[in-house]
C-alpha atoms as a PDB file:
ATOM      1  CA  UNK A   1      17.363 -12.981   3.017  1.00  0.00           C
ATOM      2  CA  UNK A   2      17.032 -12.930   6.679  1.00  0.00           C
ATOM      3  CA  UNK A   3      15.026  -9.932   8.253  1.00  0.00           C
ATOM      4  CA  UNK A   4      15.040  -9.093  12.111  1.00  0.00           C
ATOM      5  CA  UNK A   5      11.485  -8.439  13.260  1.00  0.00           C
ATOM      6  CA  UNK A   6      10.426  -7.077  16.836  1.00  0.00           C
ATOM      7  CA  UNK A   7       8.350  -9.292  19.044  1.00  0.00           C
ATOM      8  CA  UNK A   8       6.176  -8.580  21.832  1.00  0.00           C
ATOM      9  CA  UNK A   9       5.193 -10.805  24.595  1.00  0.00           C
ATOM     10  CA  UNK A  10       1.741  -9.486  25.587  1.00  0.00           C
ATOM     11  CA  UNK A  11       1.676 -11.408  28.827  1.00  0.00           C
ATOM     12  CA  UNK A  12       4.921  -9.509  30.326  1.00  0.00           C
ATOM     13  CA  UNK A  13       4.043  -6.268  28.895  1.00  0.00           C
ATOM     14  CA  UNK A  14       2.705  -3.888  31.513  1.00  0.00           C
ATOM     15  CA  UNK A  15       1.666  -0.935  29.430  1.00  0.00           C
ATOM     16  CA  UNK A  16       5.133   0.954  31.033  1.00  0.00           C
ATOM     17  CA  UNK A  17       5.223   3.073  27.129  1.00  0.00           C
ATOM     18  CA  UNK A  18       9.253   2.574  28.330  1.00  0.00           C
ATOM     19  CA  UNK A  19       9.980   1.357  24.764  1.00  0.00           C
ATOM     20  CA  UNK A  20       8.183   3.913  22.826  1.00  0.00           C
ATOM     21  CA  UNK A  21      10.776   6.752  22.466  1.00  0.00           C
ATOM     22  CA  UNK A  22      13.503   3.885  21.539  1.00  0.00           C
ATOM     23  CA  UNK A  23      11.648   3.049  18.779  1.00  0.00           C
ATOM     24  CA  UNK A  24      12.938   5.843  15.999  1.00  0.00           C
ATOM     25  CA  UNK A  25      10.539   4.083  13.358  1.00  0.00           C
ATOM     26  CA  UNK A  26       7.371   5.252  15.158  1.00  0.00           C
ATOM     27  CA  UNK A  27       6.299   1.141  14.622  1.00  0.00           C
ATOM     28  CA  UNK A  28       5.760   0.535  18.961  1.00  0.00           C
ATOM     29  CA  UNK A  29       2.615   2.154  19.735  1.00  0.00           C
ATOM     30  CA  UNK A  30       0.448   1.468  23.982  1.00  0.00           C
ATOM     31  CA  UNK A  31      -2.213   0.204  22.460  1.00  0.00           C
ATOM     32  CA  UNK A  32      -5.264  -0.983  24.654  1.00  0.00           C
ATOM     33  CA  UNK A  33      -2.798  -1.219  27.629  1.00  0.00           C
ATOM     34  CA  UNK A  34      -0.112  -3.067  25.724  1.00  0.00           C
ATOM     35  CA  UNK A  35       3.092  -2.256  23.753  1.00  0.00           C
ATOM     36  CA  UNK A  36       1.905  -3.315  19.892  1.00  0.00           C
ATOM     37  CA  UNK A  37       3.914  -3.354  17.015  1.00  0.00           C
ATOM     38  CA  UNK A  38       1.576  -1.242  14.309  1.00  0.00           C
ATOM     39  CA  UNK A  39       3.471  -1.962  11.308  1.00  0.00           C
ATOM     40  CA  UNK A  40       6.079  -4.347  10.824  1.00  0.00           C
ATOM     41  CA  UNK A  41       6.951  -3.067   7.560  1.00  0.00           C
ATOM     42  CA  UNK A  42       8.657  -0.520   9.336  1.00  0.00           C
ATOM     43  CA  UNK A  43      10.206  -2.392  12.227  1.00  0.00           C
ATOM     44  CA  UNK A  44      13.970  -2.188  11.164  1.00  0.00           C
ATOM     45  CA  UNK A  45      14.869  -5.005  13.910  1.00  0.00           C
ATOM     46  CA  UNK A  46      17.869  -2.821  15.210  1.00  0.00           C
ATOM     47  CA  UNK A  47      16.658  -3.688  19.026  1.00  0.00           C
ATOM     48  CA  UNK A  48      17.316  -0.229  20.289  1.00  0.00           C
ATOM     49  CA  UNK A  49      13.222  -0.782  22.116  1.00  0.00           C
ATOM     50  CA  UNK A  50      14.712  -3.709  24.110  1.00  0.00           C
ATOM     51  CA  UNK A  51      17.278  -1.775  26.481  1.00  0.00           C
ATOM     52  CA  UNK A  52      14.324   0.219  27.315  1.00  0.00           C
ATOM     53  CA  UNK A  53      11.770  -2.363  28.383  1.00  0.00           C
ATOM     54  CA  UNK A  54      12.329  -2.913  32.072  1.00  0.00           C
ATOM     55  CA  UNK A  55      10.172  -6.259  31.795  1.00  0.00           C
ATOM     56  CA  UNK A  56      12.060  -8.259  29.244  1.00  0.00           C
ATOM     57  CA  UNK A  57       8.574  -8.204  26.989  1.00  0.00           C
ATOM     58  CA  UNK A  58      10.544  -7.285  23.774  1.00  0.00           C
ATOM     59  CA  UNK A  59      12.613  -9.392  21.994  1.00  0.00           C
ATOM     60  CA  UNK A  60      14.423  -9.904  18.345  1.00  0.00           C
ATOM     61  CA  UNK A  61      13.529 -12.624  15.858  1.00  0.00           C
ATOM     62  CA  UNK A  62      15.461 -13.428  13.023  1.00  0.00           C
ATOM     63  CA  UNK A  63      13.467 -14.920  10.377  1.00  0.00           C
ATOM     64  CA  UNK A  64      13.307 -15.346   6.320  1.00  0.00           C
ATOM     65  CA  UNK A  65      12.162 -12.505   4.350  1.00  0.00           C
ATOM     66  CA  UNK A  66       9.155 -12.562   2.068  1.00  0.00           C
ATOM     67  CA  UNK A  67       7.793  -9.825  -0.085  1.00  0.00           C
ATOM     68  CA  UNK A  68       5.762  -7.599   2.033  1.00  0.00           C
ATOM     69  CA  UNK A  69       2.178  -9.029   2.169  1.00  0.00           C
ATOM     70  CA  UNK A  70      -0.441  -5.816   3.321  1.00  0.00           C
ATOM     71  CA  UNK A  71      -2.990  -9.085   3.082  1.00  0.00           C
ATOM     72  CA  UNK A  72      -1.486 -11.390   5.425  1.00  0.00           C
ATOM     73  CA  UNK A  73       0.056  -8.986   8.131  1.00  0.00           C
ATOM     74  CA  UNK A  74      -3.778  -7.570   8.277  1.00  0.00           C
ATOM     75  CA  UNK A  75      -4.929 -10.993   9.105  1.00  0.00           C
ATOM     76  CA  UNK A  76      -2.664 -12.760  10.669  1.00  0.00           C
ATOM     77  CA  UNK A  77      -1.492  -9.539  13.394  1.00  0.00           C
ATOM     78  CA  UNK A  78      -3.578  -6.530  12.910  1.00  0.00           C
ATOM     79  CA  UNK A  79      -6.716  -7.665  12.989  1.00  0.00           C
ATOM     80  CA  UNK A  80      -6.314  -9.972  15.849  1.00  0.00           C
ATOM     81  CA  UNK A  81      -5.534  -6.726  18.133  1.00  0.00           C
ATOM     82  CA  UNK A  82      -8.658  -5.415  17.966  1.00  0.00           C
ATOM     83  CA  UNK A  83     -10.040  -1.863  16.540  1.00  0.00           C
ATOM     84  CA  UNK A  84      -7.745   0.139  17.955  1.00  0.00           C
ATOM     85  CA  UNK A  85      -4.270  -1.703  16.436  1.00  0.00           C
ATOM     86  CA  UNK A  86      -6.030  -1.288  13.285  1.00  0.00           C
ATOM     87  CA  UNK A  87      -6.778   1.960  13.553  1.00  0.00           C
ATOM     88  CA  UNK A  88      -3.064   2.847  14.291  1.00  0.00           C
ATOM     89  CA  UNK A  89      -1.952   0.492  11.909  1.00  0.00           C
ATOM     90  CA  UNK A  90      -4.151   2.640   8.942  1.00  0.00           C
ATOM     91  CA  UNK A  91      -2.879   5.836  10.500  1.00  0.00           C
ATOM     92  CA  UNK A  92       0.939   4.514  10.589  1.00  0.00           C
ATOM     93  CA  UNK A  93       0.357   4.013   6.950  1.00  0.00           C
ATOM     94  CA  UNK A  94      -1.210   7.193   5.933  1.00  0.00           C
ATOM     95  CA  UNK A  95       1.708   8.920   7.733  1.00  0.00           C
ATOM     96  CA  UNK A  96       4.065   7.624   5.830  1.00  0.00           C
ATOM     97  CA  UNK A  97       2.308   8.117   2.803  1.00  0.00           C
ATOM     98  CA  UNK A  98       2.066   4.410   1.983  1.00  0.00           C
ATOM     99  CA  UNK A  99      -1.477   5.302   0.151  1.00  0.00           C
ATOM    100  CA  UNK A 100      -1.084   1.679  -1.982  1.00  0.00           C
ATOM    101  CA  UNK A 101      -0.517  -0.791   1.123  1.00  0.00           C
ATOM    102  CA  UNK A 102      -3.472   1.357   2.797  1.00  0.00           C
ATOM    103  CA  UNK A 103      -5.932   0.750   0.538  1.00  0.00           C
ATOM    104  CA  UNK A 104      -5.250  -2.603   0.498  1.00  0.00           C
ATOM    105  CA  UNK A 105      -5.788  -2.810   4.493  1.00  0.00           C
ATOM    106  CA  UNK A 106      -9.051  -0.621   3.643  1.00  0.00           C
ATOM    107  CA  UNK A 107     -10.043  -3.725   0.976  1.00  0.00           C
ATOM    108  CA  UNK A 108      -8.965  -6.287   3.235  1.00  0.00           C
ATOM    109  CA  UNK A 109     -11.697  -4.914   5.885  1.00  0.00           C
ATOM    110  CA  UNK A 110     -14.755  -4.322   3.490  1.00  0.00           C
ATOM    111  CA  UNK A 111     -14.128  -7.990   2.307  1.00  0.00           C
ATOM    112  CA  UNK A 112     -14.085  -9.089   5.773  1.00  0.00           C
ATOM    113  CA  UNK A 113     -17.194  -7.209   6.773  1.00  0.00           C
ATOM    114  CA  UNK A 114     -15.318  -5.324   9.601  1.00  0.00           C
ATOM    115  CA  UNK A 115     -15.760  -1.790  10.435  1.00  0.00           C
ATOM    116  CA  UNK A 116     -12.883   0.677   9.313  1.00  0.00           C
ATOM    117  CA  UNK A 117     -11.995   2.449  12.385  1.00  0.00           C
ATOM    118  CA  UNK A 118     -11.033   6.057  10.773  1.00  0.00           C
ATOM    119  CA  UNK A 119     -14.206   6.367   9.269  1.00  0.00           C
ATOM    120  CA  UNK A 120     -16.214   8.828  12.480  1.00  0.00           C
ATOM    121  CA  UNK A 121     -18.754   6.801  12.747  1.00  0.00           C
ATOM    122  CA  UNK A 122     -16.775   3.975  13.952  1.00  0.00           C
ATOM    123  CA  UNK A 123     -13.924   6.258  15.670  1.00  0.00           C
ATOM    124  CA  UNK A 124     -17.265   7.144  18.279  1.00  0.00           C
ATOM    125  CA  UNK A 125     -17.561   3.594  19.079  1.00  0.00           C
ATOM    126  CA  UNK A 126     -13.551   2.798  19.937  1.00  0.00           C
ATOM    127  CA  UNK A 127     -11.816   4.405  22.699  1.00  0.00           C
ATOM    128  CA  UNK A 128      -8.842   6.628  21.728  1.00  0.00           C
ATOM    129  CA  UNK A 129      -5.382   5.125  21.441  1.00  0.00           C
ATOM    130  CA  UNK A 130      -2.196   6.528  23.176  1.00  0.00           C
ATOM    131  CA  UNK A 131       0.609   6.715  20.848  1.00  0.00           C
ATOM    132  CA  UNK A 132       3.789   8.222  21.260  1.00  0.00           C
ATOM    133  CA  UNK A 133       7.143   8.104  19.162  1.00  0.00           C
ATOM    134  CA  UNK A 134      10.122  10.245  18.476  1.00  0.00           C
ATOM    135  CA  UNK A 135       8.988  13.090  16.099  1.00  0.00           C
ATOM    136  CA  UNK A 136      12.870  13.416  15.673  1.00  0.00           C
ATOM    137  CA  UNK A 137      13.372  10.398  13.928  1.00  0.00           C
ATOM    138  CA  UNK A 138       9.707   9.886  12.408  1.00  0.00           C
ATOM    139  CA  UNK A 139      10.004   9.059   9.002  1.00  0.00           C
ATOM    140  CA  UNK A 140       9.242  11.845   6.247  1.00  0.00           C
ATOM    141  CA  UNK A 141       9.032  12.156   2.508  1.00  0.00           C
ATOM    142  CA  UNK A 142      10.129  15.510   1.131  1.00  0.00           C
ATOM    143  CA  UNK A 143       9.501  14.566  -2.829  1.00  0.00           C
ATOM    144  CA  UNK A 144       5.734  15.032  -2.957  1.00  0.00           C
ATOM    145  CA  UNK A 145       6.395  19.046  -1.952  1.00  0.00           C
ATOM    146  CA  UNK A 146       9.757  19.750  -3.986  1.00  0.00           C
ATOM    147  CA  UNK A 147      12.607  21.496  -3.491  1.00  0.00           C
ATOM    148  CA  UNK A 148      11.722  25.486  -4.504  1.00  0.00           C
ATOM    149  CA  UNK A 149      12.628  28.283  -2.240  1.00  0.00           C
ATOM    150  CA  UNK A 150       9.149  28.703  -0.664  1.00  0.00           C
ATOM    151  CA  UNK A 151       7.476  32.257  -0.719  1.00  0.00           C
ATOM    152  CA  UNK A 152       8.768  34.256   1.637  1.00  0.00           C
ATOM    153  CA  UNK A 153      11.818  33.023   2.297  1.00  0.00           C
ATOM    154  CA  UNK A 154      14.619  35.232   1.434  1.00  0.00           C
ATOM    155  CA  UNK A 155      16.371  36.084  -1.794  1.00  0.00           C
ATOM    156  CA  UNK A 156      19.316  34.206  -2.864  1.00  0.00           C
ATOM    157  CA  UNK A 157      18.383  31.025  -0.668  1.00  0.00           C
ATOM    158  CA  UNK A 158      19.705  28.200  -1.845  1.00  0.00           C
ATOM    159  CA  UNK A 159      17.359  25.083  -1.912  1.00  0.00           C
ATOM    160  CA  UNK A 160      17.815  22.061  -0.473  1.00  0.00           C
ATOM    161  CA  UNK A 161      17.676  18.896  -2.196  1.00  0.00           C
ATOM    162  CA  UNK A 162      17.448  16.644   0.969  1.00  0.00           C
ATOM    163  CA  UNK A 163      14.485  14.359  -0.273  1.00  0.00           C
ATOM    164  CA  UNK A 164      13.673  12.973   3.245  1.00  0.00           C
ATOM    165  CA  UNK A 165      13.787  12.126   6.983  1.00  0.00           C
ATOM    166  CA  UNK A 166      16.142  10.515   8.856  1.00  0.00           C
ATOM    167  CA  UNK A 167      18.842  10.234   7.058  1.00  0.00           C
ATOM    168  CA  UNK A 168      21.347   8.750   9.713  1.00  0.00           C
ATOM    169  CA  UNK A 169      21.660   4.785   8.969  1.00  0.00           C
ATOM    170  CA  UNK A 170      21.102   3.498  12.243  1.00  0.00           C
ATOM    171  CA  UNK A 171      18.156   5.842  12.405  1.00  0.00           C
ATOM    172  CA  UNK A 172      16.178   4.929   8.767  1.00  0.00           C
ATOM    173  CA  UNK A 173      13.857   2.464   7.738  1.00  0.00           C
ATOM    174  CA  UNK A 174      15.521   0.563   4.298  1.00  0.00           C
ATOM    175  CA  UNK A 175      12.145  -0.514   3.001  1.00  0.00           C
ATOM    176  CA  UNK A 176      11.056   3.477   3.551  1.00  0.00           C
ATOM    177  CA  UNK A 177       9.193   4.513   0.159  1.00  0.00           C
ATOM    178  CA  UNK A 178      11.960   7.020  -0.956  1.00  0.00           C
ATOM    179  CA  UNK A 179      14.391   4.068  -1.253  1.00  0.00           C
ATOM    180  CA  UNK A 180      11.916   2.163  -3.534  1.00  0.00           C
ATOM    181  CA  UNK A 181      14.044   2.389  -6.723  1.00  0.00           C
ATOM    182  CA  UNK A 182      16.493   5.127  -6.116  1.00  0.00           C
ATOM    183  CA  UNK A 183      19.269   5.731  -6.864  1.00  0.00           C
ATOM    184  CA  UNK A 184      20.914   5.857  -3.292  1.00  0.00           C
ATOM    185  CA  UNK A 185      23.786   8.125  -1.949  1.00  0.00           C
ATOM    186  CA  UNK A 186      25.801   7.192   1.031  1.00  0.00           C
ATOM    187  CA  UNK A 187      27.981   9.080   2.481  1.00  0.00           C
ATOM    188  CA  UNK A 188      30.755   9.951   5.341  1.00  0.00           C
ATOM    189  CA  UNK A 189      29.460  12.284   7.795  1.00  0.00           C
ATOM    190  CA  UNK A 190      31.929  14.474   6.910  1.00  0.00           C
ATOM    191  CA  UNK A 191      31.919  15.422   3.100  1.00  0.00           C
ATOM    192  CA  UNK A 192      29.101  17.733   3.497  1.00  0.00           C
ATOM    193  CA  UNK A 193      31.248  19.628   5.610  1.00  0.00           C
ATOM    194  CA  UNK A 194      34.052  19.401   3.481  1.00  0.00           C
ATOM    195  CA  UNK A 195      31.843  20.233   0.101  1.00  0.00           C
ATOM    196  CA  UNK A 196      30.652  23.609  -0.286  1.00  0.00           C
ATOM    197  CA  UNK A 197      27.881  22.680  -2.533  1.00  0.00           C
ATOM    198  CA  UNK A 198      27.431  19.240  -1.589  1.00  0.00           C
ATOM    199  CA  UNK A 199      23.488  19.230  -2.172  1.00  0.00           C
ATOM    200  CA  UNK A 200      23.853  20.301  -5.766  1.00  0.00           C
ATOM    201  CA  UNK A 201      27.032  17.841  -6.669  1.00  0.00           C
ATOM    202  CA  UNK A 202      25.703  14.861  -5.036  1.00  0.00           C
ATOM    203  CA  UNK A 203      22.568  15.047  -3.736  1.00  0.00           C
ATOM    204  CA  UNK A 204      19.922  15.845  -6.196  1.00  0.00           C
ATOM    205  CA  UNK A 205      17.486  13.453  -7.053  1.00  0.00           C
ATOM    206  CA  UNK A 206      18.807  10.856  -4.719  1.00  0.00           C
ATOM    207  CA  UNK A 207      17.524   8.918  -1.188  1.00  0.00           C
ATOM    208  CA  UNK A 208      20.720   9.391   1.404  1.00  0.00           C
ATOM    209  CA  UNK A 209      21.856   8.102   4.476  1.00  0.00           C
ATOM    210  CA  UNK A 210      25.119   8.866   6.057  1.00  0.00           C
ATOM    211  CA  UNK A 211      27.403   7.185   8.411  1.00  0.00           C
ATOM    212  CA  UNK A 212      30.905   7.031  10.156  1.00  0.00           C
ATOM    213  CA  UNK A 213      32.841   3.876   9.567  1.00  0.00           C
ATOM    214  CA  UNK A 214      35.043   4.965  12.702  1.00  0.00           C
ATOM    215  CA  UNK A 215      33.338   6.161  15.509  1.00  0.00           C
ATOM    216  CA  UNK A 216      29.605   4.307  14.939  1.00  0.00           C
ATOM    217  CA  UNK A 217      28.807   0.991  16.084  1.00  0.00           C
ATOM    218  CA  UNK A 218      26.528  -1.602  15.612  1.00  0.00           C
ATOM    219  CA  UNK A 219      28.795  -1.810  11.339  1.00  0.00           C
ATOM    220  CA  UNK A 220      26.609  -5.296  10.782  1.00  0.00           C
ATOM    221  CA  UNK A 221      23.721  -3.318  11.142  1.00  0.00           C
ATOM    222  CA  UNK A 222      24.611  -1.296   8.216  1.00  0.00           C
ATOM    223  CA  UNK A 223      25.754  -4.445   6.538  1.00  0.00           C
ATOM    224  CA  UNK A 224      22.094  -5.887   6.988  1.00  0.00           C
ATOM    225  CA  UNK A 225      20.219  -2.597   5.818  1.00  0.00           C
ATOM    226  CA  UNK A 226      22.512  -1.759   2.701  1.00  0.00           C
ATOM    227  CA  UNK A 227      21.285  -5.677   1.966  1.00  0.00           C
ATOM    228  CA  UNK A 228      17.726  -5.039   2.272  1.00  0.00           C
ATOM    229  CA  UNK A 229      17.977  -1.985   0.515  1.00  0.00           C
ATOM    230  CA  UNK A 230      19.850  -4.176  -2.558  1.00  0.00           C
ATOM    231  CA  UNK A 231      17.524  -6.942  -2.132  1.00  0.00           C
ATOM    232  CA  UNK A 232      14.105  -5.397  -1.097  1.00  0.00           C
ATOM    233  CA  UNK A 233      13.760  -1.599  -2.015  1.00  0.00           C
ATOM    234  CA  UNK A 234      15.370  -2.703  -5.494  1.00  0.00           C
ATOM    235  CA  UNK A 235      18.027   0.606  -5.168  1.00  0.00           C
ATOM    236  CA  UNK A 236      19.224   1.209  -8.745  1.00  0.00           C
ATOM    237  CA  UNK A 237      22.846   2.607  -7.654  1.00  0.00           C
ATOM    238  CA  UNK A 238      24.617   3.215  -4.860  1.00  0.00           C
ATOM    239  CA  UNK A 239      26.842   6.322  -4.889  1.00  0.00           C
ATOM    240  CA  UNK A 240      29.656   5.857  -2.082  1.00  0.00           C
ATOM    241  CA  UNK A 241      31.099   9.693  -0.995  1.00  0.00           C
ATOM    242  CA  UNK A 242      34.127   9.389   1.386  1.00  0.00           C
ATOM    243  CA  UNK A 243      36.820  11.638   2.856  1.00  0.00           C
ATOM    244  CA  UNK A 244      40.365  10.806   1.625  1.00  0.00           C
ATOM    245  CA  UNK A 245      41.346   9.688   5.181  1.00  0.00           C
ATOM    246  CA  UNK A 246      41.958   6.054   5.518  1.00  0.00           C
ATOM    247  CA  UNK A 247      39.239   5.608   7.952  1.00  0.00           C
ATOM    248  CA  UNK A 248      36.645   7.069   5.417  1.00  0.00           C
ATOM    249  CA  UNK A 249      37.378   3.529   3.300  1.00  0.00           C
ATOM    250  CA  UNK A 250      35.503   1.146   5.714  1.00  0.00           C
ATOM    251  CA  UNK A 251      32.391   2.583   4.674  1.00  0.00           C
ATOM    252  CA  UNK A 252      33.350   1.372   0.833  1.00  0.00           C
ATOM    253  CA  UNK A 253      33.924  -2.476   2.554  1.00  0.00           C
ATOM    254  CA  UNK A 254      30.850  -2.568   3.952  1.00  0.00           C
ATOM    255  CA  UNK A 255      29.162  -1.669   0.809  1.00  0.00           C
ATOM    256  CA  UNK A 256      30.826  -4.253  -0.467  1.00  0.00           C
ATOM    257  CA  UNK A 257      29.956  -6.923   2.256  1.00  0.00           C
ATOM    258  CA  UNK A 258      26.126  -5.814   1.393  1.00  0.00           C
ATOM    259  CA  UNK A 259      26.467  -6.653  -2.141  1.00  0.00           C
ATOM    260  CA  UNK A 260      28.654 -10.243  -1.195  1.00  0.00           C
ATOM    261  CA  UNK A 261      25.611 -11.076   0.966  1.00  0.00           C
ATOM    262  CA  UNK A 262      22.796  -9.676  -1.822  1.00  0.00           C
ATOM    263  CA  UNK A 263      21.236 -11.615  -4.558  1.00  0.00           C
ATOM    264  CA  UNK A 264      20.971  -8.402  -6.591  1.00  0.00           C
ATOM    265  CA  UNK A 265      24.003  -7.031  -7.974  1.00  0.00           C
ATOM    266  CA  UNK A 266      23.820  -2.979  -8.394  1.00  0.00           C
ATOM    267  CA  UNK A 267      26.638  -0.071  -9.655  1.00  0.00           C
ATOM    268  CA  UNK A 268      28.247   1.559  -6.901  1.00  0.00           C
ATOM    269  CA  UNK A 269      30.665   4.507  -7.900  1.00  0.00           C
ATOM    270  CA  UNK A 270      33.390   5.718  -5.391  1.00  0.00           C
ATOM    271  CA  UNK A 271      33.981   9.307  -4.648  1.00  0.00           C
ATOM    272  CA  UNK A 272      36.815  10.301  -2.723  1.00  0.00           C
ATOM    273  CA  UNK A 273      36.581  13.788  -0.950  1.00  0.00           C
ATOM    274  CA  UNK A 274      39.913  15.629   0.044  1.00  0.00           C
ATOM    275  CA  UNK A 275      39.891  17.646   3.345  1.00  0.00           C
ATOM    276  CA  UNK A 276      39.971  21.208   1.267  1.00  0.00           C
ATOM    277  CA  UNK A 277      36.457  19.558   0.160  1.00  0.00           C
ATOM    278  CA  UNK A 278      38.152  18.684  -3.860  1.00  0.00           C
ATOM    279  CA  UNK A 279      36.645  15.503  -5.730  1.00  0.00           C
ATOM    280  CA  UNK A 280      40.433  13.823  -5.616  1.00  0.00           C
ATOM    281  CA  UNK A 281      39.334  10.610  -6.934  1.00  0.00           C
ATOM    282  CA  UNK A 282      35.781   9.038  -9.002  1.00  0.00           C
ATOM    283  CA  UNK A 283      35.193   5.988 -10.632  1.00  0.00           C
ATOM    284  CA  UNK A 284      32.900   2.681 -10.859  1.00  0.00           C
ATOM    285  CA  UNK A 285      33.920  -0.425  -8.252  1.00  0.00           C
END
């Protein structure tokens, strides 16, 4: 499988920070000066950083993908930039609550005999890095914490199931940890609208993202991340919830493109929504 991966030309790159709030992964980080990509594991290629750089330093690389390797992208990009890119680069981890691929950067440097810049004695010694991304789409796992009504929140609340952050298609991140083996739900902006308990009937215990087959663009892109999601976060299922309007039905063809281009096969089960919000039609493709 092909994966798109954001390149930076160091030499161009003037340090404008233009390109961070276009990057809704929180990957593009001013590091040292310089626009650096911190993690590529959660570069989703979709280019939206490149409109935004006003000295044509960013560009889009399509290239085979391999099995994400915490090893190699340690030593053959991170390290390379220097304490602070690491340091970022351990921090973009811990963020995201990738605590497996972060002690394997933490290995990688004791083997290597270099300093781990998060412990303090070492943070002293580095100059602070700048860093700035869109909290709004900043990637966040809701499973560790559960779904209860906290304390204090009033009676007769009813929880929400919504297991994380973003959940907008263009907006998320397929190899994200909450679609490591899940079972996924995607669905038409609209039925949650339309359902009155839409959390409860189709959301519970599953990773989402939503989209509009009719008014969103960039359709291959959704195409390319239902693939990776297939092919690379392993998804068990994909649950497909559209409104009975004939619109609603492109989102089941691109499913379908995603699992023509896939080398993984997975269920996917149709639910058709009327527009009172009734489950009109259900059943396995």
């Amino acid at each position: 499988m092909k994966r798109q991966i954001v390149t930076i030309d160091e030499e161009t790159c003037n340090g404008c920070g233009e390109c961070i709030p276009g990057c809704p992964e929180g990957a593009l980080q001013i590091i040292d000066g310089k626009a650096r990509l911190v993690s590529d594991l959660f570069c989703d290629g979709l280019g939206a950083c490149i409109g935004t750089c006003p000295q044509g330093a960013i560009t889009v690389l399509e290239r085979e993908a391999e099995p994400y390797d915490e090893r190699r992208v340690m030593a053959e990009s991170i390290v390379k930039g220097g304490p602070n890119v690491i340091a970022a680069h351990l921090e973009h981890l811990r963020g995201h609550g990738e605590e497996g691929y972060l002690q394997e950067a933490l290995s990688y440097l004791s083997e290597q005999g270099i300093k781990n810049p998060l412990d303090e004695n070492a943070k002293k010694e580095n100059t602070e890095s700048h860093a700035c991304s869109c909290s709004g789409s900043a990637m966040q796992d809701f499973r560790k914490n559960g779904t209860a009504v906290q304390q204090g929140e009033p009676a007769g609340v009813i929880p929400s199931e919504l297991t994380q952050w973003p959940v907008q298609l263009h907006l998320v991140t397929p190899l994200a940890p909450y679609y490591q083996g899940s079972d996924l739900l995607l669905a038409a902006d609209c039925t949650a609208f339309a359902v009155g308990v839409f959390h409860s009937a189709f959301m519970k215990d599953k990773s989402i993202a939503i989209a509009c087959p009719k008014l969103d663009s960039g359709l291959d892109r959704y195409v390319e991340k239902l693939k990776a999601m297939i092919d690379l976060a392993n998804v068990n299922t994909i649950t497909v919830v559209i409104m009975e309007v004939p619109c609603c039905g492109g989102l089941t063809a691109i499913v379908q493109q995603a699992l023509d281009k896939s080398s993984r096969k997975v269920p996917v089960k149709r639910i058709v929504i009327g527009v009172r919000g009734e489950v009109l039609d259900e059943q396995w493709m």
